[in-house]
N, C-alpha and C. Protein backbone atom coordinates (compact mmCIF):
# COMPACT_ATOMS: atom_id res chain seq x y z
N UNK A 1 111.40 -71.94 -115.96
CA UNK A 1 110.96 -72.52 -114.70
C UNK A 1 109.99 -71.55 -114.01
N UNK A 2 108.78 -72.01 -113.41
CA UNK A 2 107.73 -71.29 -112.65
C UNK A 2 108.29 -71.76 -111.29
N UNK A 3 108.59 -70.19 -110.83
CA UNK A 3 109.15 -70.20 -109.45
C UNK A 3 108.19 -69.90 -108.71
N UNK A 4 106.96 -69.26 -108.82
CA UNK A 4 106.01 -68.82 -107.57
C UNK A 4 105.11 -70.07 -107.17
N UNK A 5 105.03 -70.35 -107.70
CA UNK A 5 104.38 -71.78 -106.66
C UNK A 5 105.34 -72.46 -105.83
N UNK A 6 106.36 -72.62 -106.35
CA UNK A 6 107.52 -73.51 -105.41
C UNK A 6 108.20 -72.48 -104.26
N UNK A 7 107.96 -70.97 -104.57
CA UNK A 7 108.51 -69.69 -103.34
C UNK A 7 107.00 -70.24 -102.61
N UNK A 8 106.01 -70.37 -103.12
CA UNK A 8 104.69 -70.32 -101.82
C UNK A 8 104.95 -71.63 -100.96
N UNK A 9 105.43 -72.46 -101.81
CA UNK A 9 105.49 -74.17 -101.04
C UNK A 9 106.41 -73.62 -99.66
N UNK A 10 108.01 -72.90 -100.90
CA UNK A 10 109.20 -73.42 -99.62
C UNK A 10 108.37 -72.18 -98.13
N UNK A 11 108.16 -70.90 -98.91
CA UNK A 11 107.77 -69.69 -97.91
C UNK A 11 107.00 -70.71 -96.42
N UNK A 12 105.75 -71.77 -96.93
CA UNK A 12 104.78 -72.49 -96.29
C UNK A 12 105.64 -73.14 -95.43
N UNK A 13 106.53 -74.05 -95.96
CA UNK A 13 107.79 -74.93 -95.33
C UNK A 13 108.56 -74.40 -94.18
N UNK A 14 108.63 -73.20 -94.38
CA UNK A 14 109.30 -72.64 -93.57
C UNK A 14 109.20 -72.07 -92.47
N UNK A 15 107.98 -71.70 -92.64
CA UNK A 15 106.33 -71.39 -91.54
C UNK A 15 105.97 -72.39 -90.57
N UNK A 16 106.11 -73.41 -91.12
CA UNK A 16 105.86 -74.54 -90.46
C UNK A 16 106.99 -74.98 -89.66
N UNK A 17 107.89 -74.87 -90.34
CA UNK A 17 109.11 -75.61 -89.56
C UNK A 17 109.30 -74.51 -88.45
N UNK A 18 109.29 -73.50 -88.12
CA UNK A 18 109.76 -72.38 -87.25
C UNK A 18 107.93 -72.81 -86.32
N UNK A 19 107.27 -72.99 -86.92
CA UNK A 19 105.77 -73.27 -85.55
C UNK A 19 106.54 -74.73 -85.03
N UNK A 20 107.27 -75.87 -85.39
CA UNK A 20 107.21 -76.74 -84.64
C UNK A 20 108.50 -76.22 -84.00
N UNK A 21 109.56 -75.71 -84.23
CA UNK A 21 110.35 -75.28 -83.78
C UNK A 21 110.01 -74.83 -82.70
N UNK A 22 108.57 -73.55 -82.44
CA UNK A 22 108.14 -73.43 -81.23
C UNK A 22 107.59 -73.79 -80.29
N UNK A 23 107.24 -75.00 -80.60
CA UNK A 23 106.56 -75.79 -80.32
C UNK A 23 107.10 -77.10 -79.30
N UNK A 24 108.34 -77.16 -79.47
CA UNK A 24 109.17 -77.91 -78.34
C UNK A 24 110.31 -76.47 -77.93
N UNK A 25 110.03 -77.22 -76.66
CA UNK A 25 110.56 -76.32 -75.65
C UNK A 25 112.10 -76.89 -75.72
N UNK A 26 113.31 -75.87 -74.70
CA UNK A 26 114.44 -76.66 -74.61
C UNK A 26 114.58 -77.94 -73.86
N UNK A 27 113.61 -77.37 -72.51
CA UNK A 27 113.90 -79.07 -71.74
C UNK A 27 113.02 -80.16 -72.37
N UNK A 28 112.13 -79.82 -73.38
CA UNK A 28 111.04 -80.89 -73.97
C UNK A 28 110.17 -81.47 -72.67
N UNK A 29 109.78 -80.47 -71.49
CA UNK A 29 109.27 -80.39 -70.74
C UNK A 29 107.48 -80.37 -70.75
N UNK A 30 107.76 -79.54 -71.72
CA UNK A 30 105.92 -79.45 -71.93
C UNK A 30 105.25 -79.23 -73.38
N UNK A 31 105.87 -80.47 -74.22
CA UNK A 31 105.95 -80.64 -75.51
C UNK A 31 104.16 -80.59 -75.40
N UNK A 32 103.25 -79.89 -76.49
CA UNK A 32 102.16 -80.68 -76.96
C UNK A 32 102.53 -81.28 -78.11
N UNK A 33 102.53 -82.50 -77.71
CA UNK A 33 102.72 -83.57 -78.66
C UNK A 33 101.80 -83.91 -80.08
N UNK A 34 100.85 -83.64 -79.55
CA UNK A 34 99.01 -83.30 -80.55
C UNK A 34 99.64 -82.53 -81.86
N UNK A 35 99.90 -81.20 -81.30
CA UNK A 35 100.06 -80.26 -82.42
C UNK A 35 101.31 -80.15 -82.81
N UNK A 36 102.53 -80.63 -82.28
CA UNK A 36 103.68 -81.01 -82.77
C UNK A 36 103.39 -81.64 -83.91
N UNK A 37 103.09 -82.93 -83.90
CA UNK A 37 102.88 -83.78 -84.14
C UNK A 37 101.74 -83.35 -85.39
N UNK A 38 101.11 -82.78 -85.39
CA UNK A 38 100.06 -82.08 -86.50
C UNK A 38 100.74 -81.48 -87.25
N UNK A 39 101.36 -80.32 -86.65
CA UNK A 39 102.54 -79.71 -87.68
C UNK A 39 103.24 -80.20 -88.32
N UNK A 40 104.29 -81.16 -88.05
CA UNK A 40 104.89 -82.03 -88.54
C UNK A 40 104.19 -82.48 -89.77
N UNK A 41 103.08 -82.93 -89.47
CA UNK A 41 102.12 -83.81 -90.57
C UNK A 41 101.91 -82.56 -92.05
N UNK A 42 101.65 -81.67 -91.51
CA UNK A 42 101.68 -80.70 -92.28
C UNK A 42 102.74 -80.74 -92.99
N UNK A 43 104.23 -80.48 -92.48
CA UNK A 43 105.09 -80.22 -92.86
C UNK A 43 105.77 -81.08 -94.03
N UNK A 44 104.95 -82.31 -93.81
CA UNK A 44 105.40 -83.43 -94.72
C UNK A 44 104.90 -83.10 -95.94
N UNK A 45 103.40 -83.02 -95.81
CA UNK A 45 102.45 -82.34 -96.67
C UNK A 45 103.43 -81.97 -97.80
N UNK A 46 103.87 -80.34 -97.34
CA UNK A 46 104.15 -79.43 -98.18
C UNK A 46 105.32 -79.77 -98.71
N UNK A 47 106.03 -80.28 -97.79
CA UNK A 47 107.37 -80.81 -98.79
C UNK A 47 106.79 -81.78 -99.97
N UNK A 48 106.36 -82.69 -99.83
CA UNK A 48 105.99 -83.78 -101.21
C UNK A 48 105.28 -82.98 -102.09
N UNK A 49 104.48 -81.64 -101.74
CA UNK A 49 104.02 -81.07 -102.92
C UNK A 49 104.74 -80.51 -103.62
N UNK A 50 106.10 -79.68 -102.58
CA UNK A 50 107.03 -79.29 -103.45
C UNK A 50 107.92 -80.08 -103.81
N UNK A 51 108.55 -80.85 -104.04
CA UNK A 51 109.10 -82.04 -104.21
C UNK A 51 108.30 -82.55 -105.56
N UNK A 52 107.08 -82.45 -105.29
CA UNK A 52 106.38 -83.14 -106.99
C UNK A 52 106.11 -81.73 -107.84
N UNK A 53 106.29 -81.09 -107.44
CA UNK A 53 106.38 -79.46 -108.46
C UNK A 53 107.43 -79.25 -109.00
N UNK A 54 108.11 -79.41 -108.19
CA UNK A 54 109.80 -79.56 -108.73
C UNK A 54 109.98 -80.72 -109.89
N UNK A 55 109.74 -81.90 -109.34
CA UNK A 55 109.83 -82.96 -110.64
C UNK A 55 109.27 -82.69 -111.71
N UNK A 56 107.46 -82.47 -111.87
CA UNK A 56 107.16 -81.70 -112.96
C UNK A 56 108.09 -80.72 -113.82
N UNK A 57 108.54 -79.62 -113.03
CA UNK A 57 109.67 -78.31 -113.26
C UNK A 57 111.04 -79.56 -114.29
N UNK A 58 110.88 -80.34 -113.27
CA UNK A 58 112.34 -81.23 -114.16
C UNK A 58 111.90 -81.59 -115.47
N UNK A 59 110.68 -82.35 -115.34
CA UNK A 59 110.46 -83.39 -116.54
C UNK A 59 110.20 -82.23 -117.99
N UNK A 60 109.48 -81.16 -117.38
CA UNK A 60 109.16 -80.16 -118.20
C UNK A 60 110.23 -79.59 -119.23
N UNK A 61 111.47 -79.39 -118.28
CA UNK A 61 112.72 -78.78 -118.82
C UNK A 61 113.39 -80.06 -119.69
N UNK A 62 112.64 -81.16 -119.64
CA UNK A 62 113.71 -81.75 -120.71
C UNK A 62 114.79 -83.28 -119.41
N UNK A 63 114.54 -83.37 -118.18
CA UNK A 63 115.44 -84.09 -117.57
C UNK A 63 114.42 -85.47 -118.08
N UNK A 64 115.32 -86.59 -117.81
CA UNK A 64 115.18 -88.24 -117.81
C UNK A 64 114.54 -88.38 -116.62
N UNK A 65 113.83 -90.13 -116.39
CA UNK A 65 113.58 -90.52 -115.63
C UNK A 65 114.67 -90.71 -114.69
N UNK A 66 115.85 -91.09 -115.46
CA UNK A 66 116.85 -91.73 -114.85
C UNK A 66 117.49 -90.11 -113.98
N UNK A 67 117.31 -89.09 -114.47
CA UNK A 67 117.86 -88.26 -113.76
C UNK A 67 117.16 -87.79 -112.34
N UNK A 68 115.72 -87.32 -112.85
CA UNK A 68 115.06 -87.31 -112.18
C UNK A 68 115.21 -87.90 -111.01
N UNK A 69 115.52 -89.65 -110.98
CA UNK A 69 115.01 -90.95 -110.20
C UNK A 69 116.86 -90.54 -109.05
N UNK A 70 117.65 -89.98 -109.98
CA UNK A 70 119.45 -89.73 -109.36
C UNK A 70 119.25 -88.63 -108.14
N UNK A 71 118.08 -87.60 -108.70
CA UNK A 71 118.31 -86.44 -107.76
C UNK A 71 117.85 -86.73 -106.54
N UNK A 72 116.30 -87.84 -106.93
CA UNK A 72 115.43 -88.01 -105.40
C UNK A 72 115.99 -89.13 -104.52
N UNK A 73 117.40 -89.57 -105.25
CA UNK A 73 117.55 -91.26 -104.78
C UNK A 73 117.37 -92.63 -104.50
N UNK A 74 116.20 -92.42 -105.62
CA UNK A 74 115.93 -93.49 -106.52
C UNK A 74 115.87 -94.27 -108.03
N UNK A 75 114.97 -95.34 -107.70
CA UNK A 75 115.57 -95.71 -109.82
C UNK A 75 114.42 -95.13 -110.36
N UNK A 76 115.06 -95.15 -111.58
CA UNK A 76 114.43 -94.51 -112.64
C UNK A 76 112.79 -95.22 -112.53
N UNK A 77 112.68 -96.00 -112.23
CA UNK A 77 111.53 -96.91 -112.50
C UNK A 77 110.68 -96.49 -111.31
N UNK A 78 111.14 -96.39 -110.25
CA UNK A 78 110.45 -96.10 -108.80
C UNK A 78 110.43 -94.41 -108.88
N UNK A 79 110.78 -93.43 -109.70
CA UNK A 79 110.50 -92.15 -109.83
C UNK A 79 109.34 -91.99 -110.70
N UNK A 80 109.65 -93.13 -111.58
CA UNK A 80 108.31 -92.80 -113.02
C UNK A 80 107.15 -93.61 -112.27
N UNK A 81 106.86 -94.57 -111.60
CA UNK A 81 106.12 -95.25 -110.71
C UNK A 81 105.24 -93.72 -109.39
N UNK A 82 106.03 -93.10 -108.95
CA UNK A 82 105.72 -92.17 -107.86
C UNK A 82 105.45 -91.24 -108.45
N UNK A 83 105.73 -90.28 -109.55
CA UNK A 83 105.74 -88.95 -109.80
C UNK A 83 105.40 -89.13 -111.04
N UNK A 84 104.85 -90.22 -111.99
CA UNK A 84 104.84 -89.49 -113.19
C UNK A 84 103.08 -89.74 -113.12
């Protein structure tokens, strides 16, 4: 398994999630919503890249569609449809 691309994804993921984290206040008083909201977008980003690096990582090692389709919580058919 090639772990340094998927340490740069989660490292990125994590970056991100701690900027929107700062990004709302406790009273949600003086949210910028703009760049919340940007971040976020980001954040989605990087998860589905890692998320499809990972599946690659699966299919590579030898897993099924059907397994594959078990881990993301879907069918086999709607995993090979999205990711293959």
């Amino acid at each position: 398994m090639q772990t340094g691309y998927a340490t740069i994804l989660a490292e990125n993921i994590v970056a991100l999630s701690s900027t929107i984290q700062k990004q709302i206040p406790a009273n949600y008083g003086d949210v910028d919503y703009k760049s919340t909201i940007e971040y976020a977008r980001q954040l989605t980003v990087k998860c589905e890249l890692l998320k499809r690096h990972l599946v690659d990582e699966m299919r590579a090692e030898g897993y099924t569609w059907a397994e594959v389709g078990h881990v993301l919580g879907v069918t086999r058919g709607t995993a090979w449809e999205v990711y293959s």
